[in-house]
Structure formats: structure tokens, C-alpha cells
PDB file of N, CA and C in Angstrom:
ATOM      1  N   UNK A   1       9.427 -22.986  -4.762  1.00  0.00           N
ATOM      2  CA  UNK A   1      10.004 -23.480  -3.543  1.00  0.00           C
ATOM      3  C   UNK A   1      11.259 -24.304  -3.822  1.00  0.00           C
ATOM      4  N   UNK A   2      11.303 -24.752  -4.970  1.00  0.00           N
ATOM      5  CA  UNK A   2      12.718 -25.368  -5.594  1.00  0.00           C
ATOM      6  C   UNK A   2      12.601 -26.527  -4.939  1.00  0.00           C
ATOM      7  N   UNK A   3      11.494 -27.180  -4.612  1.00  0.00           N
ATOM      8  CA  UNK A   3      11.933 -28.531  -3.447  1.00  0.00           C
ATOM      9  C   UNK A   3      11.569 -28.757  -2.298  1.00  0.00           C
ATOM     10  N   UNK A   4      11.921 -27.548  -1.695  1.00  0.00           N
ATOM     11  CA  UNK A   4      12.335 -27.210  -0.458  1.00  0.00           C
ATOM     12  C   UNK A   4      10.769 -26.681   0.277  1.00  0.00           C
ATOM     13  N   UNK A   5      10.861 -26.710   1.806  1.00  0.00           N
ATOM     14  CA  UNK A   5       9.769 -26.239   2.743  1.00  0.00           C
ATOM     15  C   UNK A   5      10.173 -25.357   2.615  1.00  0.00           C
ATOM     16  N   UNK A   6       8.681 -24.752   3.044  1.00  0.00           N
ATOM     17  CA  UNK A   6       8.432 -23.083   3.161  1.00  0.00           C
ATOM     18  C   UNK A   6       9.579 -22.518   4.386  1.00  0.00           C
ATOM     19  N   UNK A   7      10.103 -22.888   4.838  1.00  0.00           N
ATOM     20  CA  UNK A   7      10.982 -22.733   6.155  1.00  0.00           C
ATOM     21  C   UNK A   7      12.855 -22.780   5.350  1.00  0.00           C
ATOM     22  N   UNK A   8      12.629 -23.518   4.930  1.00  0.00           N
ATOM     23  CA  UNK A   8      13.925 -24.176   3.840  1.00  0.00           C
ATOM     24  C   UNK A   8      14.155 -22.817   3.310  1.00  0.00           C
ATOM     25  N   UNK A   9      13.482 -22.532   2.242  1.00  0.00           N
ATOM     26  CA  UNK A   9      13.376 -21.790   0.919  1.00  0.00           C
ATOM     27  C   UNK A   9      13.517 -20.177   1.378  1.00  0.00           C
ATOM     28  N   UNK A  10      12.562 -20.266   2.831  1.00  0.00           N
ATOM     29  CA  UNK A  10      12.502 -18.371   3.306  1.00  0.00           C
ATOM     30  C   UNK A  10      14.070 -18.480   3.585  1.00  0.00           C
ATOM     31  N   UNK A  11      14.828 -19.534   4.759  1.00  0.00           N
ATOM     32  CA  UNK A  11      16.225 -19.155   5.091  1.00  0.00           C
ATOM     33  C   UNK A  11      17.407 -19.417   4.198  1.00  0.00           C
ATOM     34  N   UNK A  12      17.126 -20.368   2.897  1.00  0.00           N
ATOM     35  CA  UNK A  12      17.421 -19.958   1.658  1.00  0.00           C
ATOM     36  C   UNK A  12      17.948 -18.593   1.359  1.00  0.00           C
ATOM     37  N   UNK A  13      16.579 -18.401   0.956  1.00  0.00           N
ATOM     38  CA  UNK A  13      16.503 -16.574   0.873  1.00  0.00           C
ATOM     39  C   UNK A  13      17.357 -15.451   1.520  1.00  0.00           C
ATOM     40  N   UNK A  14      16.847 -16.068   2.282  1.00  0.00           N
ATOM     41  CA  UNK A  14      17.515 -14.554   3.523  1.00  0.00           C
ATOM     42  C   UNK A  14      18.902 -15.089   3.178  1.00  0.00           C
ATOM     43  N   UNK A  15      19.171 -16.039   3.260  1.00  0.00           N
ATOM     44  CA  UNK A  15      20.525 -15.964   3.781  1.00  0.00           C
ATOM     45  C   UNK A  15      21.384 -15.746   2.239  1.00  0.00           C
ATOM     46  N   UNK A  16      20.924 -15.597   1.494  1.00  0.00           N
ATOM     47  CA  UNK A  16      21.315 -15.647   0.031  1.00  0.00           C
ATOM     48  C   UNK A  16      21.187 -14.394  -0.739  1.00  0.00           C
ATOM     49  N   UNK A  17      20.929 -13.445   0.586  1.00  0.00           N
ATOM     50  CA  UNK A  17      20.600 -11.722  -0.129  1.00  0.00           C
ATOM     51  C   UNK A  17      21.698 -11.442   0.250  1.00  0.00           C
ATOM     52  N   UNK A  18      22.247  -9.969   0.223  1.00  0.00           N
ATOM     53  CA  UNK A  18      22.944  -8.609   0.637  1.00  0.00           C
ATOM     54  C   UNK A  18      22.663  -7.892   0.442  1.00  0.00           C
ATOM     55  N   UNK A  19      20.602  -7.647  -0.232  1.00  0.00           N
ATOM     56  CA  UNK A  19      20.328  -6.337   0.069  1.00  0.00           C
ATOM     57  C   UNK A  19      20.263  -5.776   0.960  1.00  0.00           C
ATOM     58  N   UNK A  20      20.538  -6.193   2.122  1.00  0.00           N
ATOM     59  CA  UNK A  20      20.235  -5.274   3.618  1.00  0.00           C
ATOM     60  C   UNK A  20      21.594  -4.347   3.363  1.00  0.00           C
ATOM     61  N   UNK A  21      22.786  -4.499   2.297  1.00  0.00           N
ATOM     62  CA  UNK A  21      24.133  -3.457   2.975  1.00  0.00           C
ATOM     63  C   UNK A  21      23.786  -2.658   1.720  1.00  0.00           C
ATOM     64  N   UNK A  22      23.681  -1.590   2.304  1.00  0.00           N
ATOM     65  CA  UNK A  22      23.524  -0.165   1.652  1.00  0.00           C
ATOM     66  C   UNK A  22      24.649   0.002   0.195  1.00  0.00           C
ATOM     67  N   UNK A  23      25.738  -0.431   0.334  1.00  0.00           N
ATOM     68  CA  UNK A  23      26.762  -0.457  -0.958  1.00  0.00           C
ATOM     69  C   UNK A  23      26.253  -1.149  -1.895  1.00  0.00           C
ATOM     70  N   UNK A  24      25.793  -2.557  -1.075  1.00  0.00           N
ATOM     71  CA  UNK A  24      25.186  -3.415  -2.327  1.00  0.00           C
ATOM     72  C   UNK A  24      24.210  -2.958  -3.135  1.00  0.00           C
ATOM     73  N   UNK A  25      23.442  -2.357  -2.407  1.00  0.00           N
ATOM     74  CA  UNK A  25      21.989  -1.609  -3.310  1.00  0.00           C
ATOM     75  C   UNK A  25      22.465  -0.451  -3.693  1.00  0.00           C
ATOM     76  N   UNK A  26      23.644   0.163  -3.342  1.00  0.00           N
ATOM     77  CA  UNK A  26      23.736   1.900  -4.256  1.00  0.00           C
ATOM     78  C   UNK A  26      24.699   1.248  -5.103  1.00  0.00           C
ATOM     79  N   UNK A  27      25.230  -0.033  -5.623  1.00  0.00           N
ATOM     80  CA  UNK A  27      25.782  -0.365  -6.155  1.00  0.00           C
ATOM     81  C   UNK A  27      24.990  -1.242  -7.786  1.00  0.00           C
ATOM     82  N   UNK A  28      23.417  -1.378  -6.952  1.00  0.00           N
ATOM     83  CA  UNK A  28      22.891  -1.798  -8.177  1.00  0.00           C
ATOM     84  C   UNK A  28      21.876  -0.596  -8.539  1.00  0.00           C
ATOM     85  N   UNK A  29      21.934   0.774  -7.949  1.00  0.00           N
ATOM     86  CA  UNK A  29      21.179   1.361  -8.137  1.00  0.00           C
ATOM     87  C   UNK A  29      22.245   1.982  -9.408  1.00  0.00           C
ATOM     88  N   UNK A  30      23.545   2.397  -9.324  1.00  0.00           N
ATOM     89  CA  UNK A  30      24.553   2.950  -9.990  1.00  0.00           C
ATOM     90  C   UNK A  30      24.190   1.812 -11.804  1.00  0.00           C
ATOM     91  N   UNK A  31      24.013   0.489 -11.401  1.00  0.00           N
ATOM     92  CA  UNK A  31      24.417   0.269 -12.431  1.00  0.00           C
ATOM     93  C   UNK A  31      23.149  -0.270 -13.716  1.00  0.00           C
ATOM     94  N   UNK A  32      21.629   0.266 -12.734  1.00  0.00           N
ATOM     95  CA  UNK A  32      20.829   0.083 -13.151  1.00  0.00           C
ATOM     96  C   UNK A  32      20.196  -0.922 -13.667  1.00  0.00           C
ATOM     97  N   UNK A  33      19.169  -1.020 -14.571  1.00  0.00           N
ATOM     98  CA  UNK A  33      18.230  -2.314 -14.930  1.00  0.00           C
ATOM     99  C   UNK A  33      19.357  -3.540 -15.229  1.00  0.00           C
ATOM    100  N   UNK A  34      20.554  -3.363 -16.077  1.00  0.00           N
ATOM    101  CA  UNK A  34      21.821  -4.396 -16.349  1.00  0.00           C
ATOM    102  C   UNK A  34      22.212  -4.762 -15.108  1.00  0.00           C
ATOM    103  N   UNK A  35      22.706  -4.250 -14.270  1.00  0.00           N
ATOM    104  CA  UNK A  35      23.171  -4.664 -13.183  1.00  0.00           C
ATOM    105  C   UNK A  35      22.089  -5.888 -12.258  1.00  0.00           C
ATOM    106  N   UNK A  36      21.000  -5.164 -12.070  1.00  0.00           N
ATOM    107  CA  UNK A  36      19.854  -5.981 -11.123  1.00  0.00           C
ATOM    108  C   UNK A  36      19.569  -7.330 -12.380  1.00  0.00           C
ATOM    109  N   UNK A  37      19.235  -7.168 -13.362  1.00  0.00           N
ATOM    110  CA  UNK A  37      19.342  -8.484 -14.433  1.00  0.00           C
ATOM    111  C   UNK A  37      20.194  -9.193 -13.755  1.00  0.00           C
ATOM    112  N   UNK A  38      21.546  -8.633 -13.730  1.00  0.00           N
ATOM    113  CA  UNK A  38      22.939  -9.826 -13.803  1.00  0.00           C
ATOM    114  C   UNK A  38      22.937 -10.238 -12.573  1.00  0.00           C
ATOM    115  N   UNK A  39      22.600  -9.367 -11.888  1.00  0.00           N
ATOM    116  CA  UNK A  39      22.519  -9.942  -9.914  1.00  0.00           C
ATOM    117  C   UNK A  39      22.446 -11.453  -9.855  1.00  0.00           C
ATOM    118  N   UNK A  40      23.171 -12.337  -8.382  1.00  0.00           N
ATOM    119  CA  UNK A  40      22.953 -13.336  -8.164  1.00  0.00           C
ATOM    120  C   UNK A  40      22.612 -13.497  -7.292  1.00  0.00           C
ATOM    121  N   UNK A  41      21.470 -12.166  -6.643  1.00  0.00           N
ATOM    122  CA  UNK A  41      21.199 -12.108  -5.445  1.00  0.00           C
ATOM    123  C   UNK A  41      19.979 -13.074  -5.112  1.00  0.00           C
ATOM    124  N   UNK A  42      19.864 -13.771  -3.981  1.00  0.00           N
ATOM    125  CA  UNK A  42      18.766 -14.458  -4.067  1.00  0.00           C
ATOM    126  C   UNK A  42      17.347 -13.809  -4.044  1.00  0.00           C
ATOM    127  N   UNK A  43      17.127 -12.714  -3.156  1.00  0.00           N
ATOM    128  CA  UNK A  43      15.773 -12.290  -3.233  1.00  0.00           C
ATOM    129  C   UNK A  43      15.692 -11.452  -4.673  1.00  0.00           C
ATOM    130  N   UNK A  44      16.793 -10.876  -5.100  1.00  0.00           N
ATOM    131  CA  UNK A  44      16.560 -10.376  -7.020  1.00  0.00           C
ATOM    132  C   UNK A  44      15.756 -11.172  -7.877  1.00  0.00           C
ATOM    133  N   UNK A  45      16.679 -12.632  -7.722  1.00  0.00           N
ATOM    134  CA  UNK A  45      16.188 -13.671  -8.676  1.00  0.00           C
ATOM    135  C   UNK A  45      14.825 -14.065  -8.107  1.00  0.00           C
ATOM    136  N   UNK A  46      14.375 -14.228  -7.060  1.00  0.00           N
ATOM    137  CA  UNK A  46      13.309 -14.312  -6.430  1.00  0.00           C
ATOM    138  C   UNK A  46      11.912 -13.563  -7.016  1.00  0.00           C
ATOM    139  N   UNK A  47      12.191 -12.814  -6.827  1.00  0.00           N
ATOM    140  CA  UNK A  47      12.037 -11.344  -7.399  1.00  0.00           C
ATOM    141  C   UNK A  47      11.464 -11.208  -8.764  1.00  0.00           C
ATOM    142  N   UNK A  48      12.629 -11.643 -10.054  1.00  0.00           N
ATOM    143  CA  UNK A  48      12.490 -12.112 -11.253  1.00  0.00           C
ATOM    144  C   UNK A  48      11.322 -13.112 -11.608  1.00  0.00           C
ATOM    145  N   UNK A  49      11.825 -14.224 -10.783  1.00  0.00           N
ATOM    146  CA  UNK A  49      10.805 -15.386 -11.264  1.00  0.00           C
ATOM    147  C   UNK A  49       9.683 -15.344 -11.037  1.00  0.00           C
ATOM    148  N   UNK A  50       8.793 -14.751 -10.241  1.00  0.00           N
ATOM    149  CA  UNK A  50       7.422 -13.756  -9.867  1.00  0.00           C
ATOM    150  C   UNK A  50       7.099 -12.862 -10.238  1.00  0.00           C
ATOM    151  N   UNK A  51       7.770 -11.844 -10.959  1.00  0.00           N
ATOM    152  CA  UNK A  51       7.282 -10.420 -11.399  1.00  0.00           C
ATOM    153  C   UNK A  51       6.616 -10.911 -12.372  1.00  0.00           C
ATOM    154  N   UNK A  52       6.584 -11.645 -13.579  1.00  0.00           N
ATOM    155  CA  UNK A  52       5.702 -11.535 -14.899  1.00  0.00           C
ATOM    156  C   UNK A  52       4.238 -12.360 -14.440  1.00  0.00           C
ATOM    157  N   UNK A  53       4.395 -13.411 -14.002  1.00  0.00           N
ATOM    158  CA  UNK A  53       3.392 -14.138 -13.286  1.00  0.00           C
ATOM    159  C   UNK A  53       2.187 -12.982 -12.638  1.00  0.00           C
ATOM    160  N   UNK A  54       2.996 -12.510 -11.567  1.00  0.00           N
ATOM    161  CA  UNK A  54       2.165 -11.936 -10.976  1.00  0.00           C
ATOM    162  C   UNK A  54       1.410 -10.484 -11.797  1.00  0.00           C
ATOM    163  N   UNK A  55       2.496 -10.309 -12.151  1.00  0.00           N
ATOM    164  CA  UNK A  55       1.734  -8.770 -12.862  1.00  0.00           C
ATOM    165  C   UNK A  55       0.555  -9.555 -13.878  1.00  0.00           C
ATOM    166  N   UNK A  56       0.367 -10.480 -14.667  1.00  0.00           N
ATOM    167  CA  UNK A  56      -0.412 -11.286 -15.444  1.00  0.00           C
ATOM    168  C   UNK A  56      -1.617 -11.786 -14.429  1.00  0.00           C
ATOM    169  N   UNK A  57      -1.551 -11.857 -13.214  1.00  0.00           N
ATOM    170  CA  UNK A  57      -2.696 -12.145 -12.495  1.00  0.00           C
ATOM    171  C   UNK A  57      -3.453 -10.724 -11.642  1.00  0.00           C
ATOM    172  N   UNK A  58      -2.538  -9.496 -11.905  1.00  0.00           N
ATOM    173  CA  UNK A  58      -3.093  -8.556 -11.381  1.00  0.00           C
ATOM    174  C   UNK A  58      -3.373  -7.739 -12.525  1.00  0.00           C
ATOM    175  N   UNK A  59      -3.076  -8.122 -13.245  1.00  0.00           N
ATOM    176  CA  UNK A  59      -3.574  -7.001 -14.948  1.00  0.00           C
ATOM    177  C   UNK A  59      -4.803  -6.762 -14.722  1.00  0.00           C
ATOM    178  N   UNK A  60      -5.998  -8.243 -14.650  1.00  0.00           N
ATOM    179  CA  UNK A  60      -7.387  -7.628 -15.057  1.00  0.00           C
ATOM    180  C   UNK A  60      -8.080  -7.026 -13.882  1.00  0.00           C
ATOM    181  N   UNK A  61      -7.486  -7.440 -12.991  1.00  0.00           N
ATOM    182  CA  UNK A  61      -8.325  -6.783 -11.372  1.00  0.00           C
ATOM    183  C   UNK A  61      -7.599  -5.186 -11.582  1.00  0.00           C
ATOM    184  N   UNK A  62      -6.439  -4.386 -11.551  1.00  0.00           N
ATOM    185  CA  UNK A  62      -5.911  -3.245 -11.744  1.00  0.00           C
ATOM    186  C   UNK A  62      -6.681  -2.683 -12.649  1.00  0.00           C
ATOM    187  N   UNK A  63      -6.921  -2.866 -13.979  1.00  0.00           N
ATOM    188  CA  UNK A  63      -7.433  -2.778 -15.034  1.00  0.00           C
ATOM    189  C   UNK A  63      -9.080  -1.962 -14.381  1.00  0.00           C
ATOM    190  N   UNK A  64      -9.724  -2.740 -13.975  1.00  0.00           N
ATOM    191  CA  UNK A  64     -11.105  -2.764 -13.695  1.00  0.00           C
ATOM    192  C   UNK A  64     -11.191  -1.528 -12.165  1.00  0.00           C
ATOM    193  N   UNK A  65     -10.081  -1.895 -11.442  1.00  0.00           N
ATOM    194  CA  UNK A  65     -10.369  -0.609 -10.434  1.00  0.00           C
ATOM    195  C   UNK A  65      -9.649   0.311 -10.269  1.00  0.00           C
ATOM    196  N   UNK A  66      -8.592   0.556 -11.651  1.00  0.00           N
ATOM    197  CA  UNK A  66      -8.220   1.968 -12.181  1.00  0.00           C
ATOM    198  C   UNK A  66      -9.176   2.197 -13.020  1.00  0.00           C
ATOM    199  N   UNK A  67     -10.386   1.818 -13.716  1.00  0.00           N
ATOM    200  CA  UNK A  67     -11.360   2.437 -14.458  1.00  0.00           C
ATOM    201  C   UNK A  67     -12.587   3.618 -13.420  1.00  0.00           C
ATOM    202  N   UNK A  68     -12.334   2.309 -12.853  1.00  0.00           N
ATOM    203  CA  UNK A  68     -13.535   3.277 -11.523  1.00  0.00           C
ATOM    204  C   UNK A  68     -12.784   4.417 -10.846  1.00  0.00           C
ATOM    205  N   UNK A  69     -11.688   4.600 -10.921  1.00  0.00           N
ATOM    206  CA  UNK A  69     -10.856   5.470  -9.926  1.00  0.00           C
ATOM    207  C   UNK A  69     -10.990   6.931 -11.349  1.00  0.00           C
ATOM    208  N   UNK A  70     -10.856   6.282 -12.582  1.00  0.00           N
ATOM    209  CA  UNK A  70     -10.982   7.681 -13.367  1.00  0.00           C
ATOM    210  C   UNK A  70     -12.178   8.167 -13.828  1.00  0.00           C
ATOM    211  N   UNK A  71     -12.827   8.059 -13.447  1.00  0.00           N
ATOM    212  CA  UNK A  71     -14.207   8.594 -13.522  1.00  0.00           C
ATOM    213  C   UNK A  71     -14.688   9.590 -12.348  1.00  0.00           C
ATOM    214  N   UNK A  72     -15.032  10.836 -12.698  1.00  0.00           N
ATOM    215  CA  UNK A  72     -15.259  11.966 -11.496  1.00  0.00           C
ATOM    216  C   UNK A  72     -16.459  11.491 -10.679  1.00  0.00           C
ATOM    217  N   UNK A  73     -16.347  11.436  -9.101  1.00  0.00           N
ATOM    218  CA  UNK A  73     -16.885  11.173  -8.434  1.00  0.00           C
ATOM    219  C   UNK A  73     -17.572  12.517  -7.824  1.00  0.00           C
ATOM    220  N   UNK A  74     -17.387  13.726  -8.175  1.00  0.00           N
ATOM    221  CA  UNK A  74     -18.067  14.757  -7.498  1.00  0.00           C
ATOM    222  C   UNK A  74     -19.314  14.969  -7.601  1.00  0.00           C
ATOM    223  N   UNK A  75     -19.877  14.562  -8.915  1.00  0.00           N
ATOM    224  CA  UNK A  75     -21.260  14.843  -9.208  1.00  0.00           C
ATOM    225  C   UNK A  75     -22.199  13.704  -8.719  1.00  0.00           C
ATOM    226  N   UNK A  76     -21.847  13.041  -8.003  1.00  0.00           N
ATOM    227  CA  UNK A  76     -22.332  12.041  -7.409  1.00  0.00           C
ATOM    228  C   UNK A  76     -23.363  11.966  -6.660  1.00  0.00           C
ATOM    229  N   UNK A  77     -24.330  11.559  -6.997  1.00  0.00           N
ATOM    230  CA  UNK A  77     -25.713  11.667  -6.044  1.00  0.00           C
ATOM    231  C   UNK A  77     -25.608  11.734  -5.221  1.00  0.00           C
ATOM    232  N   UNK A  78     -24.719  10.542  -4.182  1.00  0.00           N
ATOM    233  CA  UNK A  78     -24.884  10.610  -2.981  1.00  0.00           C
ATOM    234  C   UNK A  78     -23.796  11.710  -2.154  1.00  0.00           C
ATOM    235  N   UNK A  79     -23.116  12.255  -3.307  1.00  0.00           N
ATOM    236  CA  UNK A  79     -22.219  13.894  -2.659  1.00  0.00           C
ATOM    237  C   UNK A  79     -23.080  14.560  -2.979  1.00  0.00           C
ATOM    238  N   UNK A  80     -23.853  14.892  -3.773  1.00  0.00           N
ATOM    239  CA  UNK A  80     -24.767  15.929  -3.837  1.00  0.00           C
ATOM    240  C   UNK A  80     -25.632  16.291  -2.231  1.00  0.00           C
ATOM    241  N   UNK A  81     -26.271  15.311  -2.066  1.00  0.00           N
ATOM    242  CA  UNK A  81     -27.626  15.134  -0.858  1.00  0.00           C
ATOM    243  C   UNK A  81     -26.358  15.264   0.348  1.00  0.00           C
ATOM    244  N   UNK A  82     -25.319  15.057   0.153  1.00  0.00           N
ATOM    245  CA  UNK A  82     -24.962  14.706   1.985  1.00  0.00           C
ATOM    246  C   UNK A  82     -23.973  16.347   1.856  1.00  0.00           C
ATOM    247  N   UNK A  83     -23.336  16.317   0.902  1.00  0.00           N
ATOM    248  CA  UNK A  83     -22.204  17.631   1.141  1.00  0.00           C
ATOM    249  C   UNK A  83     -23.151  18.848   0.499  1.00  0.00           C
ATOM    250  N   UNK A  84     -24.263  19.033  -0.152  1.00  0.00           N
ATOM    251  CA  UNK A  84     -24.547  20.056  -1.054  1.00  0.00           C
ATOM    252  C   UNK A  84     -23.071  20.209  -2.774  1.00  0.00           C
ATOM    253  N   UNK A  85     -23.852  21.356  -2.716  1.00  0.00           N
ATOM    254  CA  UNK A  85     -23.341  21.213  -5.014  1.00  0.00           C
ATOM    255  C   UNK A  85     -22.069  21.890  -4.579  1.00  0.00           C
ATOM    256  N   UNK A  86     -21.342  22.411  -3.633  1.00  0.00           N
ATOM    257  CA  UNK A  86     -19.968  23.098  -3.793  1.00  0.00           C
ATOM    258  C   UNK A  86     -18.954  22.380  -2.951  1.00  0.00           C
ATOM    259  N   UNK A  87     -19.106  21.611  -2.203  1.00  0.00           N
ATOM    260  CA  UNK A  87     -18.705  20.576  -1.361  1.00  0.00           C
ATOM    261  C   UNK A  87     -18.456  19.199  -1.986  1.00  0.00           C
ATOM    262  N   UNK A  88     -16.822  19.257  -1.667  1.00  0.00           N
ATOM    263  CA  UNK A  88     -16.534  17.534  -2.057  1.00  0.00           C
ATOM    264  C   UNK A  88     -16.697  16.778  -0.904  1.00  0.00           C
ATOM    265  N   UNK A  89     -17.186  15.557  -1.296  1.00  0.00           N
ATOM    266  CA  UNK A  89     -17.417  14.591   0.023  1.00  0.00           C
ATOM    267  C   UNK A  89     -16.010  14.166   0.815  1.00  0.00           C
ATOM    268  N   UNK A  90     -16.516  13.543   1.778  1.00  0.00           N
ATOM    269  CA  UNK A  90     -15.025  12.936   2.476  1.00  0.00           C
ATOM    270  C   UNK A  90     -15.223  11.379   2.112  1.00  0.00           C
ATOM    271  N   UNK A  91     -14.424  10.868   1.898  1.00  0.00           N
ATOM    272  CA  UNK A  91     -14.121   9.694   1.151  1.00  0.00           C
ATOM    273  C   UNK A  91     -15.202   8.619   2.033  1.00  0.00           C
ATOM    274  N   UNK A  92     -15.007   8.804   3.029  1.00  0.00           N
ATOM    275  CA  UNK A  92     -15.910   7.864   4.362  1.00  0.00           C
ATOM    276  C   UNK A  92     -16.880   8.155   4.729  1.00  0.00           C
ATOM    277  N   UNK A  93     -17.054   9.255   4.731  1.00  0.00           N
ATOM    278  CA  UNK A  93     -17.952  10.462   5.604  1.00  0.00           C
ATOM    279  C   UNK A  93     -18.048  10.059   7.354  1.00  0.00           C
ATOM    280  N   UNK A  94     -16.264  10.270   7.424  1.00  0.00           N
ATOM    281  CA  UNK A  94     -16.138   9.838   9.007  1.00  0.00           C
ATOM    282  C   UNK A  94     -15.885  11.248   9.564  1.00  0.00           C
ATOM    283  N   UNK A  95     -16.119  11.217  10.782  1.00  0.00           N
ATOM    284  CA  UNK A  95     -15.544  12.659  11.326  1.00  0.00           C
ATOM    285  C   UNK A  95     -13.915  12.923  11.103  1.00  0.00           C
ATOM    286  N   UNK A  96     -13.532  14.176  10.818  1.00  0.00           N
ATOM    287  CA  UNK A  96     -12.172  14.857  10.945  1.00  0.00           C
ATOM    288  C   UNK A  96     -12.407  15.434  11.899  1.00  0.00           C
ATOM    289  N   UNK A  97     -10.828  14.921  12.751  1.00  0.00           N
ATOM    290  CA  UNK A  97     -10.456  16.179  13.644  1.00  0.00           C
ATOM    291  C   UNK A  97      -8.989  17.168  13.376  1.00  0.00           C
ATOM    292  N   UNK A  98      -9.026  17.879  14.017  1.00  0.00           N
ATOM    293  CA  UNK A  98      -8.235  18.957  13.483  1.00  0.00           C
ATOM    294  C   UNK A  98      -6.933  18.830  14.409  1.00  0.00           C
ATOM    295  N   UNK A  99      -6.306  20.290  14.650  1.00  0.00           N
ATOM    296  CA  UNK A  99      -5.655  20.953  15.466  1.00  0.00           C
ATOM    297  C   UNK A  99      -6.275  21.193  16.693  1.00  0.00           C
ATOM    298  N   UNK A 100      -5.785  20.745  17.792  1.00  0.00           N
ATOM    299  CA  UNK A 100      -6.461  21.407  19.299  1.00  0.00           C
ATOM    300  C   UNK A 100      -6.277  20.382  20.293  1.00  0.00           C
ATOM    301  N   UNK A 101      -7.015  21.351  21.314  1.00  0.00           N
ATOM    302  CA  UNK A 101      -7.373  20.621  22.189  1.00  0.00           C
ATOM    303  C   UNK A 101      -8.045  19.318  22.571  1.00  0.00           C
ATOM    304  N   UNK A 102      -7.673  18.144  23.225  1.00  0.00           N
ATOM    305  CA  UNK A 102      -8.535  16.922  22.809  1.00  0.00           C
ATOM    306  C   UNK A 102      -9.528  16.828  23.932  1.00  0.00           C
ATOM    307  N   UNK A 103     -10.863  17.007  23.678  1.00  0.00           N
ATOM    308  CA  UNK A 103     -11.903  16.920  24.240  1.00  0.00           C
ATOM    309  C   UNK A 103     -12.771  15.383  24.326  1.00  0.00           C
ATOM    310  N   UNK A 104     -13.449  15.205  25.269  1.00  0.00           N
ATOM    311  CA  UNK A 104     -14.574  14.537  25.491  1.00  0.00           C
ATOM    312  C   UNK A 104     -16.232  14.980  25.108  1.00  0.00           C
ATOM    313  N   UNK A 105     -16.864  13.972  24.857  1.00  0.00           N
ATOM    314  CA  UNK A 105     -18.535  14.780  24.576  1.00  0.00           C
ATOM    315  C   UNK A 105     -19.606  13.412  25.256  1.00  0.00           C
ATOM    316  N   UNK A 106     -20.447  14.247  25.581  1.00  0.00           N
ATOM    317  CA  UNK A 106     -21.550  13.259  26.487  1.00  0.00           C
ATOM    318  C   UNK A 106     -22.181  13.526  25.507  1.00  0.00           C
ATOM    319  N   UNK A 107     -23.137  12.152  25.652  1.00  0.00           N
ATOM    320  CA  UNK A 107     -24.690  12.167  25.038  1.00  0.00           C
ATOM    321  C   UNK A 107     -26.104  11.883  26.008  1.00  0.00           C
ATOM    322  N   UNK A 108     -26.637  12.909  26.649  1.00  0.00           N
ATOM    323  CA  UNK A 108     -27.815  12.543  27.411  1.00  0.00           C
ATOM    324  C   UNK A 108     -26.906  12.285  28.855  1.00  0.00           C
ATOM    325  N   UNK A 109     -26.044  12.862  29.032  1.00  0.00           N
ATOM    326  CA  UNK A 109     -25.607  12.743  30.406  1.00  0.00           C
ATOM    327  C   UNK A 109     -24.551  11.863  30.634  1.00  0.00           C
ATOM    328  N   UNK A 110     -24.600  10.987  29.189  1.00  0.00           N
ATOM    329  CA  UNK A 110     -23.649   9.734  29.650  1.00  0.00           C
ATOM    330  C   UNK A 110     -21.946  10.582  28.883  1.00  0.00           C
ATOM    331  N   UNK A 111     -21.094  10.018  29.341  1.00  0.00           N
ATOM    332  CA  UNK A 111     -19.781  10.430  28.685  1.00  0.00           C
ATOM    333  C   UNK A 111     -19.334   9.818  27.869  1.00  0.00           C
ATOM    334  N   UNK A 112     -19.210   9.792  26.862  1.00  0.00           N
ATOM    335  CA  UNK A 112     -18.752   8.679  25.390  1.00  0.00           C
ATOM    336  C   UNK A 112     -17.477   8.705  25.399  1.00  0.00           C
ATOM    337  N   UNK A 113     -16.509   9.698  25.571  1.00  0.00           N
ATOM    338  CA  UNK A 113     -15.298  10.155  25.292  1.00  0.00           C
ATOM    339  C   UNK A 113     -14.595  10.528  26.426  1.00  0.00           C
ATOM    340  N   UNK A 114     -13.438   9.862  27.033  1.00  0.00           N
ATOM    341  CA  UNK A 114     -12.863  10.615  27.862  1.00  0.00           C
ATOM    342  C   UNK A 114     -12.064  11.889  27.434  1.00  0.00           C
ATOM    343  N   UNK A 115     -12.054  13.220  28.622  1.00  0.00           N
ATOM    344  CA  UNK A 115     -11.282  13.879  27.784  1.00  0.00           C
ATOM    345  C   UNK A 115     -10.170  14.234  28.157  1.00  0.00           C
ATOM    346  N   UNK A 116      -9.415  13.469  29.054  1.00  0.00           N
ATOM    347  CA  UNK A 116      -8.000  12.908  28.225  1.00  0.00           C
ATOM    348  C   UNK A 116      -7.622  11.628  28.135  1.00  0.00           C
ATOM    349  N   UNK A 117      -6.552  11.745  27.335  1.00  0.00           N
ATOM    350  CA  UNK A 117      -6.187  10.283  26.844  1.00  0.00           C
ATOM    351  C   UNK A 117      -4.815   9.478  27.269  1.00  0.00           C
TER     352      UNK A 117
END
């Protein structure tokens, strides 16, 4: 915060960028990782002084639920019993709807769904 209120420091900020003009950013896109280093842009440096921090507090949580993400989930008990052995599950097991017409459906007389919207 350098000092400064959270109010201070955001209009700081803002007012201390020029990434919003398109030259400025195809101008550090042209001149690559050297260029954005040398920047004196405020949200760059902003930017800078948070990236190692943070990536160091998201290492071990990333770490732990990219492990679970690589491990095959198809043979999965509970895809087995709900989809059968040739069927991948749906991530939720919420209804999909498709292409069409948008319908309504009663249950026992009552109308759950209007059918239109």
C-alpha cells in the first residue's frame, strides 16, 4: 500500500497505468519480457511486486489439485453404477439441454416449468 489507503493506492494505480491504450500494450508486447521488466507502468510494477509472493502461496494448493486432476476419473465407482462401463459421467450429473424447442414439464399435475420464457 506504500503508506497509503486502500482508496489512495487503487487511484494511485489507475491513474499511473496506460495499459488501457492499445499502442502502449502492442508496444510492450513488440518488445517483450525486457520491455515489461523496464516498464514504469504502475499496475506492471504492481504486478511485479506480487507475482513471486503470490505464486509461493499458491505452489502447494496448485500442486495438490493438479495431482487429483491427473489421475483418470473414468473407472470410477461412482461412474461405473450411475453411467454404466462405456459411458463417461457428466462432471455434476446435472441435466443437459440441447438444441430445440424450450419446453415446460409438470409433475402430478402441477407445472414446474413454464414453457416459455
Amino acid at each position: 500500500m506504500n503508506g497509503k489507503s486502500p482508496a489512495d493506492r487503487a487511484a494511485e494505480l489507475v491513474s499511473g497505468t496506460k495499459l488501457a491504450d492499445v499502442a502502449v500494450r502492442r508496444k510492450l508486447a513488440a518488445g517483450g519480457r525486457d520491455a515489461i521488466e523496464k516498464s514504469d507502468d504502475a499496475m506492471i510494477k504492481l504486478a511485479q511486486l506480487v507475482d513471486q509472493p503470490s505464486r509461493a502461496v499458491r505452489k502447494p494448493t496448485t500442486s495438490k489439485s493438479r495431482s487429483r486432476y491427473d489421475k483418470p476419473t473414468a473407472k470410477s465407482p461412482g461412474a461405473v453404477q450411475s453411467r454404466g462401463e462405456n459411458n463417461f459421467p457428466d462432471a455434476t450429473f446435472t441435466l443437459r439441454l440441447a438444441f430445440g424447442q424450450v419446453r415446460g414439464y409438470s409433475d402430478q399435475g402441477r407445472t414446474l416449468a413454464p414453457g416459455r420464457l
